[in-house]
N, C-alpha and C. Protein backbone atom coordinates (compact mmCIF):
# COMPACT_ATOMS: atom_id res chain seq x y z
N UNK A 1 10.55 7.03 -1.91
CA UNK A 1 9.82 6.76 -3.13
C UNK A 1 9.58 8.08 -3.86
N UNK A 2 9.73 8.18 -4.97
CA UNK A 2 9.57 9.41 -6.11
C UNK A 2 8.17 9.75 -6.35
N UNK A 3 7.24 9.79 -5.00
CA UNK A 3 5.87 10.25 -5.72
C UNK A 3 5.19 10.57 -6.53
N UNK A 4 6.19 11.86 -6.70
CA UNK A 4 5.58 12.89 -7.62
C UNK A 4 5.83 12.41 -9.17
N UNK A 5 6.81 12.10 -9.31
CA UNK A 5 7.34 11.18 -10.95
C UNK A 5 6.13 10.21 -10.75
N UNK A 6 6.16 9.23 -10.02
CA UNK A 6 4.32 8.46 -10.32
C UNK A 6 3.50 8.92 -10.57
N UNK A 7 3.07 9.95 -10.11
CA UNK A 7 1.99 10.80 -9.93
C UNK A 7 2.22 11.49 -11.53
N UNK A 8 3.42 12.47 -11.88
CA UNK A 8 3.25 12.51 -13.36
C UNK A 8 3.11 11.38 -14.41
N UNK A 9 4.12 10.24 -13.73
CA UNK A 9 4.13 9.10 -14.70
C UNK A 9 2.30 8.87 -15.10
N UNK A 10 1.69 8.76 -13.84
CA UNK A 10 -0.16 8.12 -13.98
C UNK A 10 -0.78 9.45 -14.98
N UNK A 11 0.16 10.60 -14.80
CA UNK A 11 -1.23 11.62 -15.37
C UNK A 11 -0.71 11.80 -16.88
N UNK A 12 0.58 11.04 -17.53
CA UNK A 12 0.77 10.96 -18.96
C UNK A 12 -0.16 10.33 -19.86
N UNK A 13 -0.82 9.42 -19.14
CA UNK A 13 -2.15 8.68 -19.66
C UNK A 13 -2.94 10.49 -20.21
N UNK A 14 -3.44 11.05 -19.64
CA UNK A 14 -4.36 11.92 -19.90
C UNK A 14 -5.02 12.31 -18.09
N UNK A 15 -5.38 13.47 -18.54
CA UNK A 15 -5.74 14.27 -17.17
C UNK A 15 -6.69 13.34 -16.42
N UNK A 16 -6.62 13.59 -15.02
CA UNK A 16 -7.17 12.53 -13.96
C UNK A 16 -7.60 13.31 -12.62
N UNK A 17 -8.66 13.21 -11.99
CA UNK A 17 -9.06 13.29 -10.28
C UNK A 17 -7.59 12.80 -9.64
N UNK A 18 -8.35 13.41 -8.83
CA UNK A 18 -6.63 12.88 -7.86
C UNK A 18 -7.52 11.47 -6.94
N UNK A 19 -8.67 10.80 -7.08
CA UNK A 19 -8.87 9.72 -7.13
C UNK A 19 -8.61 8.85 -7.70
N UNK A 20 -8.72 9.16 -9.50
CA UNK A 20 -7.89 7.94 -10.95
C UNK A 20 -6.32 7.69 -10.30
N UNK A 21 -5.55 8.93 -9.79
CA UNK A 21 -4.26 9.12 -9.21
C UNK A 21 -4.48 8.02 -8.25
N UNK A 22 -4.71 8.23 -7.36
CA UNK A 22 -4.18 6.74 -6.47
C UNK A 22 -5.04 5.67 -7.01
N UNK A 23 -5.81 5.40 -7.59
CA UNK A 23 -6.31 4.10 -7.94
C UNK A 23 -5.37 3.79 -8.93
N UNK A 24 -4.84 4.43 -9.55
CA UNK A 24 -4.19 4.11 -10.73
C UNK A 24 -2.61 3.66 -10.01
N UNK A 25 -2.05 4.08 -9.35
CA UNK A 25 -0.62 3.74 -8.59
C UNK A 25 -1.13 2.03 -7.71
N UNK A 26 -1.99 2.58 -7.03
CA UNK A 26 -2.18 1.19 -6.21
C UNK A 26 -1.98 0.18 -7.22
N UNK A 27 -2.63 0.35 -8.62
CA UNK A 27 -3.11 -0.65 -9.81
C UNK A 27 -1.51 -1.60 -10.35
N UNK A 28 -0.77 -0.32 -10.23
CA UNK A 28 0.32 -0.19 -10.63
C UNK A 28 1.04 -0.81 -9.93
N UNK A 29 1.05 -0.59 -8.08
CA UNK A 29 2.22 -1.67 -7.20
C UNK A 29 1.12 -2.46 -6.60
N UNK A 30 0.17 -3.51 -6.91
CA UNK A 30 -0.73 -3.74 -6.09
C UNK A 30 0.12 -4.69 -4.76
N UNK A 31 1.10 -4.67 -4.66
CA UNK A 31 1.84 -5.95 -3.63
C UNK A 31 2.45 -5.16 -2.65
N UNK A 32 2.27 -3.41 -2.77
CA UNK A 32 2.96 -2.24 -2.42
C UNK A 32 2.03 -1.94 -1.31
N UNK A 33 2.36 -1.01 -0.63
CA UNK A 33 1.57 -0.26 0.48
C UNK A 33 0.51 0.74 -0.58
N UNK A 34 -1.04 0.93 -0.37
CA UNK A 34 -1.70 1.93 -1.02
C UNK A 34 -1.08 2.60 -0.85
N UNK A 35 -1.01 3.77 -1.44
CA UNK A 35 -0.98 5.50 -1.85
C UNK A 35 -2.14 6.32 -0.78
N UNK A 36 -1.46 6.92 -0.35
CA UNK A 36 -2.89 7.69 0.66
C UNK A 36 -3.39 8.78 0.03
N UNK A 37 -4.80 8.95 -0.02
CA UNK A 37 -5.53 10.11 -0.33
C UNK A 37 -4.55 11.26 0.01
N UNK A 38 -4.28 11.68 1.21
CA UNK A 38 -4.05 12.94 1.56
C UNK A 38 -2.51 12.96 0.70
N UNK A 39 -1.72 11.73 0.62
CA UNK A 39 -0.75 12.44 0.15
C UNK A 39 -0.87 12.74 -1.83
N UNK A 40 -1.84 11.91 -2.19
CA UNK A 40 -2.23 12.11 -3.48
C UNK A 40 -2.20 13.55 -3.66
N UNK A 41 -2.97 14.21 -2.82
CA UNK A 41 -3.95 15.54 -3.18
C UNK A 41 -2.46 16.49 -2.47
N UNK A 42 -1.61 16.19 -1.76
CA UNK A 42 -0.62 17.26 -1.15
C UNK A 42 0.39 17.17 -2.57
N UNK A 43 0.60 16.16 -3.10
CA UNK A 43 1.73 15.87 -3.96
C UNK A 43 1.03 16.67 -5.25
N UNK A 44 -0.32 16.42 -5.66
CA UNK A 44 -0.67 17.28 -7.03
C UNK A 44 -0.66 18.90 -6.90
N UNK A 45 -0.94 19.23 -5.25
CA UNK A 45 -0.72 20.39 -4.93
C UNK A 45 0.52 21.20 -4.81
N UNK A 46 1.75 20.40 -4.61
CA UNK A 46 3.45 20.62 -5.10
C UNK A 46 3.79 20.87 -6.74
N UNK A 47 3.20 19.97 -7.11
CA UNK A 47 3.22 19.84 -8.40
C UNK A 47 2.34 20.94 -9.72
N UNK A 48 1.26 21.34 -8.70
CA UNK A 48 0.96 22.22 -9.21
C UNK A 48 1.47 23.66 -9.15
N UNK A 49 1.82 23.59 -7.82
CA UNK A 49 2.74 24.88 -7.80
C UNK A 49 4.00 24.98 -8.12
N UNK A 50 4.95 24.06 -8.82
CA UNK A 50 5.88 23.47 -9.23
C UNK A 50 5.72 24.14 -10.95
N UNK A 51 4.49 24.34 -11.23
CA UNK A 51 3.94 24.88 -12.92
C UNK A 51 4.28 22.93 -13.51
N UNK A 52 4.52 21.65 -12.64
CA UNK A 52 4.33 20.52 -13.53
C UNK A 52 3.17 19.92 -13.77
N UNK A 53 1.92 20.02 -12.99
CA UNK A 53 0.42 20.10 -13.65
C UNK A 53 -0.23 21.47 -13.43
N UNK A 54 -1.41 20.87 -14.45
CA UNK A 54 -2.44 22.26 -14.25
C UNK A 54 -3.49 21.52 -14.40
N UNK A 55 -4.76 22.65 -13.30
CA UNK A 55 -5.88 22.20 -12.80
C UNK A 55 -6.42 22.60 -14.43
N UNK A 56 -7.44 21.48 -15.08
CA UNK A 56 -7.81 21.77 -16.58
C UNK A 56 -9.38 21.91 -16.38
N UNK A 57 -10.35 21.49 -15.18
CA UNK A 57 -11.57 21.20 -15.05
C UNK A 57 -11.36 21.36 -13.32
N UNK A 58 -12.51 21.84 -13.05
CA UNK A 58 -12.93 21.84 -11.34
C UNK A 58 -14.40 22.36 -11.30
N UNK A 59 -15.13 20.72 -10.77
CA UNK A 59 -16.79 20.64 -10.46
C UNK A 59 -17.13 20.53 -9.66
N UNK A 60 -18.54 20.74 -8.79
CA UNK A 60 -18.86 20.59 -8.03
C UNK A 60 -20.33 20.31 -7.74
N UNK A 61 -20.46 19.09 -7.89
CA UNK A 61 -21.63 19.04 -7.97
C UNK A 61 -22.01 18.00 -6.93
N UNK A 62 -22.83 18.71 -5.93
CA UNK A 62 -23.54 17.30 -4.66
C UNK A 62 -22.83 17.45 -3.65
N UNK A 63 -21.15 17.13 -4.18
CA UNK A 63 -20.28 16.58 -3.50
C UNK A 63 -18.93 17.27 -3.15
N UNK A 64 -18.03 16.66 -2.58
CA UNK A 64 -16.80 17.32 -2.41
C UNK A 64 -16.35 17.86 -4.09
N UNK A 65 -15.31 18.73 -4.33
CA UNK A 65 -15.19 19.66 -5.13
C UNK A 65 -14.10 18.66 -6.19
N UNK A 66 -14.34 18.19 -7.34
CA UNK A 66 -13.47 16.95 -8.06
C UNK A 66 -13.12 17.90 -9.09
N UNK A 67 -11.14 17.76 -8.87
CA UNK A 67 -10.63 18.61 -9.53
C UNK A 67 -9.66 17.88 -10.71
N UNK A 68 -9.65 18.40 -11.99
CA UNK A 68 -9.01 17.01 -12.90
C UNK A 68 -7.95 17.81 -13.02
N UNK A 69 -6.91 16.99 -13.23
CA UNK A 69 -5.13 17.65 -13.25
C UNK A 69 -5.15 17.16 -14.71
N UNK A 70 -3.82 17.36 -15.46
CA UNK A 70 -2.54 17.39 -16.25
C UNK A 70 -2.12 17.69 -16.47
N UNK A 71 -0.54 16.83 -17.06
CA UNK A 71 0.84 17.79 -17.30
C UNK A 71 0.82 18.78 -17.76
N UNK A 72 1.67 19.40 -17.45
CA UNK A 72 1.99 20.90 -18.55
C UNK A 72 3.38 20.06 -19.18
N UNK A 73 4.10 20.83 -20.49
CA UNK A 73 5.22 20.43 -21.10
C UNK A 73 6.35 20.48 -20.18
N UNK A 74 6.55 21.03 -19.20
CA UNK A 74 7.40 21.11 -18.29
C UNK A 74 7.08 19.97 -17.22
N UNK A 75 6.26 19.11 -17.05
CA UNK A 75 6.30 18.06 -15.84
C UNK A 75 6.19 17.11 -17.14
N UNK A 76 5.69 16.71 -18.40
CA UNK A 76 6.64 16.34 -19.46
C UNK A 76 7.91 16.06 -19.39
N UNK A 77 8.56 17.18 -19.60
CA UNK A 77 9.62 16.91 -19.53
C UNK A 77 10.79 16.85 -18.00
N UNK A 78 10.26 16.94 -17.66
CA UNK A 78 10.74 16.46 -15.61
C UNK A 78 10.28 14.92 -15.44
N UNK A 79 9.18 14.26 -16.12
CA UNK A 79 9.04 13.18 -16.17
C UNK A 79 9.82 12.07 -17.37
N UNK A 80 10.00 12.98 -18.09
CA UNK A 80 10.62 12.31 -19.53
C UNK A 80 12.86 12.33 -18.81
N UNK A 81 13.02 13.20 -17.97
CA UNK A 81 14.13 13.48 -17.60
C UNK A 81 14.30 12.16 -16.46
N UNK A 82 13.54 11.70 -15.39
CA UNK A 82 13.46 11.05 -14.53
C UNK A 82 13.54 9.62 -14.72
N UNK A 83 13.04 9.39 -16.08
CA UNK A 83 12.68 8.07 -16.36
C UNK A 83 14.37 7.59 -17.29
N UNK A 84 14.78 8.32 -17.43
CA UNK A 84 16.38 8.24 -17.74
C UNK A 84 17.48 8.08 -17.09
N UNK A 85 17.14 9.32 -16.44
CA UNK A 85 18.26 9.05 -14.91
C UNK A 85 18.27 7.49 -14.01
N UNK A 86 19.66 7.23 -14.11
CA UNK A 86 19.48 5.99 -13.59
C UNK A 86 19.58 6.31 -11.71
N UNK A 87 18.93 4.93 -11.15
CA UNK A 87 18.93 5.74 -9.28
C UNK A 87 19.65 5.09 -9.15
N UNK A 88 20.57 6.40 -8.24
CA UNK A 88 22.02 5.78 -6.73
C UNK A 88 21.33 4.44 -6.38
N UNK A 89 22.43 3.66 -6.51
CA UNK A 89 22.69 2.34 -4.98
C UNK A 89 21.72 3.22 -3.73
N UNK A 90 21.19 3.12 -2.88
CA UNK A 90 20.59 3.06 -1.82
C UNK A 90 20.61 2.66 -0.65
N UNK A 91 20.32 2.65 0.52
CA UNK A 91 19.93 1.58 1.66
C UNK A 91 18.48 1.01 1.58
N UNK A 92 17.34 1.93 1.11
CA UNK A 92 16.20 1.37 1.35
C UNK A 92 15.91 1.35 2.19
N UNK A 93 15.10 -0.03 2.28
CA UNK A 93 14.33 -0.51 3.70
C UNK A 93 14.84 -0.54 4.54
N UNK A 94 16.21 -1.50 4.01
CA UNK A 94 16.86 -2.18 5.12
C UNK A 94 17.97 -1.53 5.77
N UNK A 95 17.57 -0.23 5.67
CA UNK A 95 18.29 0.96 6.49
C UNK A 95 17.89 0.88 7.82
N UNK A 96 16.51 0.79 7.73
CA UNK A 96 15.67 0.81 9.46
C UNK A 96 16.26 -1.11 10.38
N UNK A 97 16.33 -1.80 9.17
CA UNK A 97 16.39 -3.16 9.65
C UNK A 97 18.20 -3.19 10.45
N UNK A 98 19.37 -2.73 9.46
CA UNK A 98 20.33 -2.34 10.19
C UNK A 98 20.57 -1.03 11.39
N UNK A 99 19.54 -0.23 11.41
CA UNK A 99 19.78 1.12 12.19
C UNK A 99 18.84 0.17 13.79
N UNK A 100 17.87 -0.89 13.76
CA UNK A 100 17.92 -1.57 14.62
C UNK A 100 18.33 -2.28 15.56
N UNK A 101 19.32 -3.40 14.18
CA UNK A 101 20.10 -4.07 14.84
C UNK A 101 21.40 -3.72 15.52
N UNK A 102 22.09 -2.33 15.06
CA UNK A 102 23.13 -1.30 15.57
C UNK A 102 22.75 -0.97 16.87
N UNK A 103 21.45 -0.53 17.10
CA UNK A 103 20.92 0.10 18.12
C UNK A 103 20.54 -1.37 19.25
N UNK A 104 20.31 -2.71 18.41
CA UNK A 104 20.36 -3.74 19.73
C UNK A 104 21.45 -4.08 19.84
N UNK A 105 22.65 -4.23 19.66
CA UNK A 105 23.97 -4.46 19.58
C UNK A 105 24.65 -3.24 20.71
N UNK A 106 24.40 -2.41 20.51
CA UNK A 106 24.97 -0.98 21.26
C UNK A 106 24.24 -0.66 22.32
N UNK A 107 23.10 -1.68 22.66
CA UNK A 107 22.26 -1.25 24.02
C UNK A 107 22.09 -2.49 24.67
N UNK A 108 22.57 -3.62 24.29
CA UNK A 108 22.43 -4.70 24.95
C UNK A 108 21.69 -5.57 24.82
N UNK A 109 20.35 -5.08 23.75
CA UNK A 109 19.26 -5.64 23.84
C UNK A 109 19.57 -6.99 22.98
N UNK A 110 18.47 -8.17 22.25
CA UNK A 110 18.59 -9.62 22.05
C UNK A 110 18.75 -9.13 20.48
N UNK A 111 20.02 -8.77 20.20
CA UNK A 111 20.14 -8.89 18.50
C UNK A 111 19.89 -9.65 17.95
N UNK A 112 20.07 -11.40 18.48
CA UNK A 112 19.76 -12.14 17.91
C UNK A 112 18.14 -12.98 17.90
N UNK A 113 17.54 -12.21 18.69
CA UNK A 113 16.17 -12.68 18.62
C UNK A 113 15.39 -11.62 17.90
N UNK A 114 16.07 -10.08 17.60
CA UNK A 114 15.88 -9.24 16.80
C UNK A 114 15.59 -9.60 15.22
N UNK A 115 16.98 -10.20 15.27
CA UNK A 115 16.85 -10.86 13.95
C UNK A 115 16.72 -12.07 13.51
N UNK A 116 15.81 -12.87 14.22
CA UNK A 116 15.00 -14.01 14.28
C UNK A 116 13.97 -14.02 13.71
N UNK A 117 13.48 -12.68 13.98
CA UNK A 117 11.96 -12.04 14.01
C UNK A 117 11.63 -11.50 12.43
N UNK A 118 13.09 -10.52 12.41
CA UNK A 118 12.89 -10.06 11.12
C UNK A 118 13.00 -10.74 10.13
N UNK A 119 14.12 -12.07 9.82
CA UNK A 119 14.02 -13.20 9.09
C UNK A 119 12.41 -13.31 8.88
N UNK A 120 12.02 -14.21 10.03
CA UNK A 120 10.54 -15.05 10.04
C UNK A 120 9.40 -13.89 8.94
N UNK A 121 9.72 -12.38 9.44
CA UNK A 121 8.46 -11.88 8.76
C UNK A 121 9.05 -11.48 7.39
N UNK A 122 10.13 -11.45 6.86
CA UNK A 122 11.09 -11.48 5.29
C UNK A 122 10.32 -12.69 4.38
N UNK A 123 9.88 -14.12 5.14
CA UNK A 123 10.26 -15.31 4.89
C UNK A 123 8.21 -15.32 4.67
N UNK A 124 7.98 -14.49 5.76
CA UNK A 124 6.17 -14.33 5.44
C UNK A 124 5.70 -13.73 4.19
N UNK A 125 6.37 -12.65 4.41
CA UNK A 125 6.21 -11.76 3.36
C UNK A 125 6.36 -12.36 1.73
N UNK A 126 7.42 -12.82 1.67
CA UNK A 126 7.54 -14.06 0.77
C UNK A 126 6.68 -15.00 0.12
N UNK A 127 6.16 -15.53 1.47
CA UNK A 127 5.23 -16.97 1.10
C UNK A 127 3.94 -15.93 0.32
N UNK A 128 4.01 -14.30 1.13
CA UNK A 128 2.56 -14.11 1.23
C UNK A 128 2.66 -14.23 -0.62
N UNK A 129 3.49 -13.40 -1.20
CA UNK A 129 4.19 -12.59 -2.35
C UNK A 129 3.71 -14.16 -3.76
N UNK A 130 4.36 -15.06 -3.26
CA UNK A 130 4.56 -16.33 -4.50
C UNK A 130 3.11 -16.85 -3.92
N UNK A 131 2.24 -16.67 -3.13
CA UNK A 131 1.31 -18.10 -2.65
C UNK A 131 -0.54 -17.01 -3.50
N UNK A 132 -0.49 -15.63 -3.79
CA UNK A 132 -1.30 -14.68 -3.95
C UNK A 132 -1.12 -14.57 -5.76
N UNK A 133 -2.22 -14.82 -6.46
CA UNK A 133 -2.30 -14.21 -7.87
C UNK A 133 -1.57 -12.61 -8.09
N UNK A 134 -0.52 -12.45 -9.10
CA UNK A 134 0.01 -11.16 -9.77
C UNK A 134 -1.38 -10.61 -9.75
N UNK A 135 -1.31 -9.37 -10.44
CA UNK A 135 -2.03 -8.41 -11.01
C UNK A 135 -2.44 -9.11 -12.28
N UNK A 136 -3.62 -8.40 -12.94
CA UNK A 136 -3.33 -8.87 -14.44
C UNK A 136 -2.16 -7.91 -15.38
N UNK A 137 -1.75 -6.13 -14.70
CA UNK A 137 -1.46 -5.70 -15.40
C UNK A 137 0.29 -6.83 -15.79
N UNK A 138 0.34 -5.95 -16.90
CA UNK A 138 1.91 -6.88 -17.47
C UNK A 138 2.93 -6.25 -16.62
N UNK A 139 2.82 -4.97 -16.04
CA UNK A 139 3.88 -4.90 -14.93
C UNK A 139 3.73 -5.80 -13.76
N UNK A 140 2.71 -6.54 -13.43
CA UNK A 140 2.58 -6.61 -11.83
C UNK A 140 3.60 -7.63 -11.77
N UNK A 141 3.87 -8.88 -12.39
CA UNK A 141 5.22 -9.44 -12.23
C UNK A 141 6.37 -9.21 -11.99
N UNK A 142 6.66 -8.07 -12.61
CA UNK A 142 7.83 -7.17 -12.45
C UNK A 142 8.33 -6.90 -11.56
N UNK A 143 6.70 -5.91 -11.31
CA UNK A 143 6.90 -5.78 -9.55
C UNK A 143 7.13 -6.97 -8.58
N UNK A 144 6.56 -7.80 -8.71
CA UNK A 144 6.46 -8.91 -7.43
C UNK A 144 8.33 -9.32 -7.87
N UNK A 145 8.55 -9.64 -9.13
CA UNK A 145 9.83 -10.44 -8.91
C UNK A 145 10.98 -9.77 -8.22
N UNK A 146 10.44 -7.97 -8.37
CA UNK A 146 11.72 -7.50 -7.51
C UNK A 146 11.54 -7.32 -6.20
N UNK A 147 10.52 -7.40 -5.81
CA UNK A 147 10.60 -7.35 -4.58
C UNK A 147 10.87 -8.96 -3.79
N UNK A 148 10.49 -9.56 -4.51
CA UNK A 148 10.50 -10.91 -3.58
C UNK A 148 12.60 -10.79 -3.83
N UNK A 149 12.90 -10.86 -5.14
CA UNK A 149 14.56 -10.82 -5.20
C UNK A 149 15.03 -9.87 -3.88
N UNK A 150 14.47 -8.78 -3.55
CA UNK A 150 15.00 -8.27 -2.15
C UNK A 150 14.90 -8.44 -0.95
N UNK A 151 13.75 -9.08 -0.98
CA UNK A 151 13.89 -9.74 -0.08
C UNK A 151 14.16 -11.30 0.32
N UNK A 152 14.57 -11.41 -0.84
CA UNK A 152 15.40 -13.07 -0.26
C UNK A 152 17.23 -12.34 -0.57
N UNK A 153 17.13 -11.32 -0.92
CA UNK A 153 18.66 -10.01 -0.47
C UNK A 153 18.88 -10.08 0.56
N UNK A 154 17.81 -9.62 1.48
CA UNK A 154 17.68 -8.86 2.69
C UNK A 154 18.00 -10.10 3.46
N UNK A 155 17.20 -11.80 3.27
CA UNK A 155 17.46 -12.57 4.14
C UNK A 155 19.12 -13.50 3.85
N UNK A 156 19.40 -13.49 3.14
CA UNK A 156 21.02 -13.88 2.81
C UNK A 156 21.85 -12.61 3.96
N UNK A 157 21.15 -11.46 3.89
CA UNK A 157 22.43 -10.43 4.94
C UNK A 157 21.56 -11.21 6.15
N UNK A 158 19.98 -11.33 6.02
CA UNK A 158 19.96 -11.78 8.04
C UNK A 158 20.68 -13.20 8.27
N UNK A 159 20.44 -13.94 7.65
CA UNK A 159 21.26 -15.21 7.68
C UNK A 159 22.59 -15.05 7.98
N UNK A 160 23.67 -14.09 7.35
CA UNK A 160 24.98 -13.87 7.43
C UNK A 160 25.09 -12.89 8.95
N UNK A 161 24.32 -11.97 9.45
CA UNK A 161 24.15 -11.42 10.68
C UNK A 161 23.97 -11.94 11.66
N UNK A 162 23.40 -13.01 11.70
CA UNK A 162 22.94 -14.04 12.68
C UNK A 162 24.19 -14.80 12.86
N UNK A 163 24.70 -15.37 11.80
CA UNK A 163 26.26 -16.00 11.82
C UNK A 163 27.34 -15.59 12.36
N UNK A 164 27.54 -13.98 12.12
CA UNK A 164 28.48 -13.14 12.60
C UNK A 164 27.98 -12.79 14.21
N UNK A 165 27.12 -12.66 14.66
CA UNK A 165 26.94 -12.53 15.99
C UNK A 165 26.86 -13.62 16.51
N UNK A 166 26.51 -14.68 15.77
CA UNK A 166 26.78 -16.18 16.83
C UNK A 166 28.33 -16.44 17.18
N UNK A 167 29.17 -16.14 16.06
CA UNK A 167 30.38 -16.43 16.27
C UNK A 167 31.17 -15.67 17.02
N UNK A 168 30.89 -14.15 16.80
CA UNK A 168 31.40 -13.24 18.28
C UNK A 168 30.68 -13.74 19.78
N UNK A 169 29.92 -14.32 19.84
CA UNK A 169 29.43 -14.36 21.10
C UNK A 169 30.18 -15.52 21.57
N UNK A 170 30.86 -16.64 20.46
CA UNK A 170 31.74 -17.99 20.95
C UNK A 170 33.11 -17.56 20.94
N UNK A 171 33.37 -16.20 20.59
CA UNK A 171 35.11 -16.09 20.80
C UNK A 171 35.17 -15.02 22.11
């Protein structure tokens, strides 16, 4: 995942805590895994030494030390560059889901109850995805429709994997 392009993408709004920063991403994929604090605050700290934000305000009052970021014209334009570039084809996820099933296939273990499993929780994930209210933002659809499209991707290859190892195991 391109962190740091989120992380500029959220701070084009106008300068932000590196709290607005992940509240604002979570807001953004709410169907996604949160954003973790620590990597919020490691990624503005790349970025700052990168010269693509700058610290504009740092208070301290009571509490831990709340430091507000934004772009400089140069993470501007690293963000304005990113959002153009189209992304490589990939493996993704389902890099770990095949680097599994390779590894139960090549060790003996139950490939096909391997991928029994991973179906069933593709097929959860799913129900969870269509059965849960979107976001209100106007992206959150977006988001949900591509992910659910990959993963009914992902279960057309387990469906076809399951097929291909049933049928080697009858010849």
């Amino acid at each position: 995942m391109a962190t740091a392009e989120l992380v500029l993408g959220l701070l084009s709004a106008g300068p932000a805590h590196g709290y607005d920063v992940k509240r604002g991403h979570d807001s953004w994929f709410p169907d996604g895994r949160p954003l973790a604090f620590g990597q919020v605050y490691t990624t503005l700290g790349r970025l700052e030494r990168d010269g693509l934000v700058e610290v504009v305000e740092k208070t301290s009052g009571g509490g831990p030390d709340r430091t507000v970021y934004a772009l400089t014209d140069k993470g501007r334009k690293h963000l304005a560059d990113w959002l153009v570039d189209p992304v490589p084809p990939a493996w993704g996820s389902a890099d770990e889901v095949l680097r599994k099933l390779v590894a139960a296939v090549r060790t003996g273990g139950d490939a096909a109850a391997f991928l029994a499993r991973q179906r069933a929780s593709h097929l959860r994930r799913i129900r969870e995805l269509q059965e849960s209210p979107a976001g209100q933002d106007p992206t959150s659809p977006l988001v949900r429709d591509y992910t659910v499209a990959h993963l009914d991707a992902d279960l057309r290859w387990l469906d076809s994997a399951i097929e291909r190892l049933s049928e080697q195991e009858t010849s």
